[in-house]
C-alpha atoms as a PDB file:
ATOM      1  CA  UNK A   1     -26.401  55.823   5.289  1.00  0.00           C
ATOM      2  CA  UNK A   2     -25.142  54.516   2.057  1.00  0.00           C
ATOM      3  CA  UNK A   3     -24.805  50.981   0.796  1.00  0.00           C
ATOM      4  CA  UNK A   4     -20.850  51.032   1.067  1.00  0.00           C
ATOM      5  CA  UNK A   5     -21.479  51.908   4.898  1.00  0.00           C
ATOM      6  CA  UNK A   6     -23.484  48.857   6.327  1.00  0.00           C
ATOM      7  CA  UNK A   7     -20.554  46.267   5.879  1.00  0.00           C
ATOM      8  CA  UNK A   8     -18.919  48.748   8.596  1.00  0.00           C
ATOM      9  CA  UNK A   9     -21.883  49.126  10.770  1.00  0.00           C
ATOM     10  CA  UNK A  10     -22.480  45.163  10.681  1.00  0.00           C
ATOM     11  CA  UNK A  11     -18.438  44.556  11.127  1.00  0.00           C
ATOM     12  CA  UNK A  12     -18.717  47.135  14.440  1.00  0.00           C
ATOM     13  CA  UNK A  13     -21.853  45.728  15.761  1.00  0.00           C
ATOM     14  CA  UNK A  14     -20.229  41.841  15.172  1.00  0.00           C
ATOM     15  CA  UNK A  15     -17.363  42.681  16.643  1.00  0.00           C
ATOM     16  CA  UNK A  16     -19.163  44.424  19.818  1.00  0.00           C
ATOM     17  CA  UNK A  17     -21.422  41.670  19.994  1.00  0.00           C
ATOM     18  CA  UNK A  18     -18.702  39.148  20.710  1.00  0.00           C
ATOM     19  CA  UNK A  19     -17.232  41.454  23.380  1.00  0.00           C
ATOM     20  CA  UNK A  20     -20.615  41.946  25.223  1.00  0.00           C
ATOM     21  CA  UNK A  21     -21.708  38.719  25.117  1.00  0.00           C
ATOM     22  CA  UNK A  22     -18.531  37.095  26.331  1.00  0.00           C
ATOM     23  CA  UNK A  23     -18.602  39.197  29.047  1.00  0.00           C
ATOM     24  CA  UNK A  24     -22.289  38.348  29.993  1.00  0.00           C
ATOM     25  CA  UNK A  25     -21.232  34.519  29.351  1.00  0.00           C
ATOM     26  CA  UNK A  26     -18.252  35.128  32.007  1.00  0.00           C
ATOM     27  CA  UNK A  27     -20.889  36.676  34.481  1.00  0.00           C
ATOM     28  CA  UNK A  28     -22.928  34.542  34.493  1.00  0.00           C
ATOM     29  CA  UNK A  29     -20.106  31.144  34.853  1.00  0.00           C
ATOM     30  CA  UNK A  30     -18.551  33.676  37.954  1.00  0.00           C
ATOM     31  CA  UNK A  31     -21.991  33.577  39.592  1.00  0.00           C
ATOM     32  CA  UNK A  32     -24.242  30.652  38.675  1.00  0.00           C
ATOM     33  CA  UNK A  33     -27.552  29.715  39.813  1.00  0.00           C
ATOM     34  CA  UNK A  34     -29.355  26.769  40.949  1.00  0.00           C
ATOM     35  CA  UNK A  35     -32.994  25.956  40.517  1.00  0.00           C
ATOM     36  CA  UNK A  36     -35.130  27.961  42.267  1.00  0.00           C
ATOM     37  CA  UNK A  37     -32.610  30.156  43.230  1.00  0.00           C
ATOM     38  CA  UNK A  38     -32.445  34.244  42.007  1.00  0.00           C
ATOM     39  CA  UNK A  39     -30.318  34.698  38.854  1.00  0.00           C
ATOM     40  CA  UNK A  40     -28.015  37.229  40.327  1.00  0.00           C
ATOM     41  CA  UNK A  41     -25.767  37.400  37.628  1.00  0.00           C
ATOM     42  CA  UNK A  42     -28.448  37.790  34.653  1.00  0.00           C
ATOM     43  CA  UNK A  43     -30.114  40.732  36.848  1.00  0.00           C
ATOM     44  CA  UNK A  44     -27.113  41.882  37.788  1.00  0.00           C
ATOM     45  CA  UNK A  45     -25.718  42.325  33.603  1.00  0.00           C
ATOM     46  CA  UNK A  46     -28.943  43.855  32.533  1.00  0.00           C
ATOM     47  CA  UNK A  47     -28.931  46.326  35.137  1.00  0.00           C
ATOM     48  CA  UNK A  48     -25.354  47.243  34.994  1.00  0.00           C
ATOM     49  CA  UNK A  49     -26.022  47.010  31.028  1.00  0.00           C
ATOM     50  CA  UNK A  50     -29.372  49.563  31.770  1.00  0.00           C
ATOM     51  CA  UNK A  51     -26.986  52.220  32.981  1.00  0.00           C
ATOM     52  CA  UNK A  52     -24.831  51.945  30.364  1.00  0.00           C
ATOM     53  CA  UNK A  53     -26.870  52.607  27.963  1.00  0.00           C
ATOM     54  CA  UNK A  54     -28.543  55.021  29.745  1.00  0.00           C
ATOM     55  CA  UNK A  55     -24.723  56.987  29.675  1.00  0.00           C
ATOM     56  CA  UNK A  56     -24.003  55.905  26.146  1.00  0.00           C
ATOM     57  CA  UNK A  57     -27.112  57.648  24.830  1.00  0.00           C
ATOM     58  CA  UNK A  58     -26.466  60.997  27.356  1.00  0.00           C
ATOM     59  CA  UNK A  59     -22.887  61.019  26.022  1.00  0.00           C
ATOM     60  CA  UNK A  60     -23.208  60.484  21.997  1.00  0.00           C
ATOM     61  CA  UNK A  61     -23.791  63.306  20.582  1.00  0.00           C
ATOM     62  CA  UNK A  62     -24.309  63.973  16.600  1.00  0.00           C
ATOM     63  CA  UNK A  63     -21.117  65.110  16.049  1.00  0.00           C
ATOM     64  CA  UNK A  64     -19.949  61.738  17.548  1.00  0.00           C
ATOM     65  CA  UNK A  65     -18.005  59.001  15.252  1.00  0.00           C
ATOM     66  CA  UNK A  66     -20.949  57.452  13.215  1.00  0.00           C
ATOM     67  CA  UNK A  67     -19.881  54.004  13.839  1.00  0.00           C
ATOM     68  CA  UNK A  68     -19.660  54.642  18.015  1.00  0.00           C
ATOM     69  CA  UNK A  69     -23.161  53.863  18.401  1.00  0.00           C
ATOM     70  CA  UNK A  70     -23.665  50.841  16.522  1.00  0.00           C
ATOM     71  CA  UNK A  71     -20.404  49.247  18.240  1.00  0.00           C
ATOM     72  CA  UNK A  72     -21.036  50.166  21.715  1.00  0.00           C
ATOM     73  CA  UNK A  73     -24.783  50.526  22.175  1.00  0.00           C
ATOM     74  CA  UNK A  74     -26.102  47.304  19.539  1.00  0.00           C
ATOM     75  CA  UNK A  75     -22.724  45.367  19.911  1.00  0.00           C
ATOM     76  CA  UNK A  76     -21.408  45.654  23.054  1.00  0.00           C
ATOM     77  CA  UNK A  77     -24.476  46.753  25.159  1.00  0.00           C
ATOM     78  CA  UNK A  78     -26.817  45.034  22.841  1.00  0.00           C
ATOM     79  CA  UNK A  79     -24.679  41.763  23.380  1.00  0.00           C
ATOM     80  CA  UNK A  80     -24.120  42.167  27.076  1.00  0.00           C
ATOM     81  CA  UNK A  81     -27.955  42.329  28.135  1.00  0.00           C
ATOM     82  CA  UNK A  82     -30.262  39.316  27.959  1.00  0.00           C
ATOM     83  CA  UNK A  83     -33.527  40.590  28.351  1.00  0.00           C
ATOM     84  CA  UNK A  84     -33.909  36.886  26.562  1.00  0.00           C
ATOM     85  CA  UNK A  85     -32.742  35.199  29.472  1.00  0.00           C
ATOM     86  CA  UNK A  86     -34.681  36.950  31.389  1.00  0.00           C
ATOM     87  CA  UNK A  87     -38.096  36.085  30.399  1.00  0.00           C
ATOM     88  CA  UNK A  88     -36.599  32.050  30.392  1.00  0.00           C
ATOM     89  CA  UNK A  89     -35.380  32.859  34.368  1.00  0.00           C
ATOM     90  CA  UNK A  90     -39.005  34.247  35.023  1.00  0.00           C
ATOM     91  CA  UNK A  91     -40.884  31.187  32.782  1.00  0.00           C
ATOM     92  CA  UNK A  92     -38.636  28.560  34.408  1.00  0.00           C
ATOM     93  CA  UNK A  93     -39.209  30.276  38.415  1.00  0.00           C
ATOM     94  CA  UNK A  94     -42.733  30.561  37.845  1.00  0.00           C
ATOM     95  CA  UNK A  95     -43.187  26.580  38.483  1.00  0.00           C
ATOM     96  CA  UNK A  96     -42.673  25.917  41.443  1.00  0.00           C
ATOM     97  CA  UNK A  97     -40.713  29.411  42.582  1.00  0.00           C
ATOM     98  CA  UNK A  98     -43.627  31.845  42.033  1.00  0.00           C
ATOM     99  CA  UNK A  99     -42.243  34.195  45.104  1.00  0.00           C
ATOM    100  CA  UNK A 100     -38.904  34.578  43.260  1.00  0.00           C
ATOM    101  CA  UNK A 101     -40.037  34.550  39.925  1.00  0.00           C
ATOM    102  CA  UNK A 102     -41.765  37.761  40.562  1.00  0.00           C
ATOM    103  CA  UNK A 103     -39.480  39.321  42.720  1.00  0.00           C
ATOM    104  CA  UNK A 104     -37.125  38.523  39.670  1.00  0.00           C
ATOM    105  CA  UNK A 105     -39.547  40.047  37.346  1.00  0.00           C
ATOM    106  CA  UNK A 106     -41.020  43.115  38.618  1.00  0.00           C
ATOM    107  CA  UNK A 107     -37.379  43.795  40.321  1.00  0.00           C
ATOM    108  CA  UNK A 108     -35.265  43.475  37.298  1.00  0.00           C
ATOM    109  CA  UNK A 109     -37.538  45.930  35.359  1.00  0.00           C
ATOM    110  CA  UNK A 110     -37.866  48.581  38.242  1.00  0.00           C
ATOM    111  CA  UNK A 111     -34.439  48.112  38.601  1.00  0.00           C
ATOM    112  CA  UNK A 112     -33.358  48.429  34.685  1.00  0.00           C
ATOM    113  CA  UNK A 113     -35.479  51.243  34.001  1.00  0.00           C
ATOM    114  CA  UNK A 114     -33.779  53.119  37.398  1.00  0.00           C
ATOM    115  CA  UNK A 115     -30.612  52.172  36.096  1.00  0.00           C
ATOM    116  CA  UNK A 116     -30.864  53.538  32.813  1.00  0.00           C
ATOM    117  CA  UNK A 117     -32.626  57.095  34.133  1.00  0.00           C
ATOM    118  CA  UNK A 118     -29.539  57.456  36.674  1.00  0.00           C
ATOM    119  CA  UNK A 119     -26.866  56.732  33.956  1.00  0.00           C
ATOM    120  CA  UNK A 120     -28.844  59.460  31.379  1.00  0.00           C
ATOM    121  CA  UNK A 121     -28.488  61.027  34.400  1.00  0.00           C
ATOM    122  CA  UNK A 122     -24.588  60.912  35.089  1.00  0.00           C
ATOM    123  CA  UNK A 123     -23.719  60.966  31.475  1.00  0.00           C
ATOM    124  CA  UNK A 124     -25.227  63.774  30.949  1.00  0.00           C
ATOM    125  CA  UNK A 125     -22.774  66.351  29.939  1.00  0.00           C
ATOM    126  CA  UNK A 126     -23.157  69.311  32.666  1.00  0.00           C
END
């Protein structure tokens, strides 16, 4: 990519990254959780953001618009999932909520990575 493309790619992936994380911030004020309790709504966005991405990268193809990538999969996918958040749920269950701290942790990443095999698996083009 040339010089005089990366002010694009960095205005699509900006611009992606506001949509995706706006809609992870409205997830998780529609479902909140309380101490101790299983962060439904952070497990629940980096699934649902697993099998997108796991479509989005079936689906793009070379011939695909260059900057379709960068604004879907780093901006709005990239944006949408907290894998960040995650590892704070899991740090802040572990004291005192050990149980649900690892039911959080070793669910979300079965979960993710079966997420993201099943939407390679529906996006790919048959």
């Amino acid at each position: 990519m040339s010089d005089s493309g990366l002010p694009r790619v960095l205005g699509v992936v900006a611009i992606g990254g506001i949509i995706g994380s706006l809609a992870r911030y409205g997830l998780a004020e529609a479902f909140p959780h309380g101490a101790g309790d299983f962060p439904w709504a952070t497990f629940a966005t980096n699934v649902l953001g697993c099998f997108a991405i796991g479509i989005l990268l079936a689906r793009l193809t070379p011939r695909s618009h260059p900057l379709l990538r960068p604004f879907l999969g780093t901006g709005i996918l990239g944006g949408f999932t907290t894998f960040s958040t995650f590892a704070v749920d899991t740090e802040k269950l572990l004291h005192g909520h050990a149980v649900v701290a690892l039911t959080y942790f070793f669910g979300t990443l079965a979960a993710a990575l079966l997420a993201a095999t099943l939407g390679e698996w529906v996006g790919r083009p048959r």
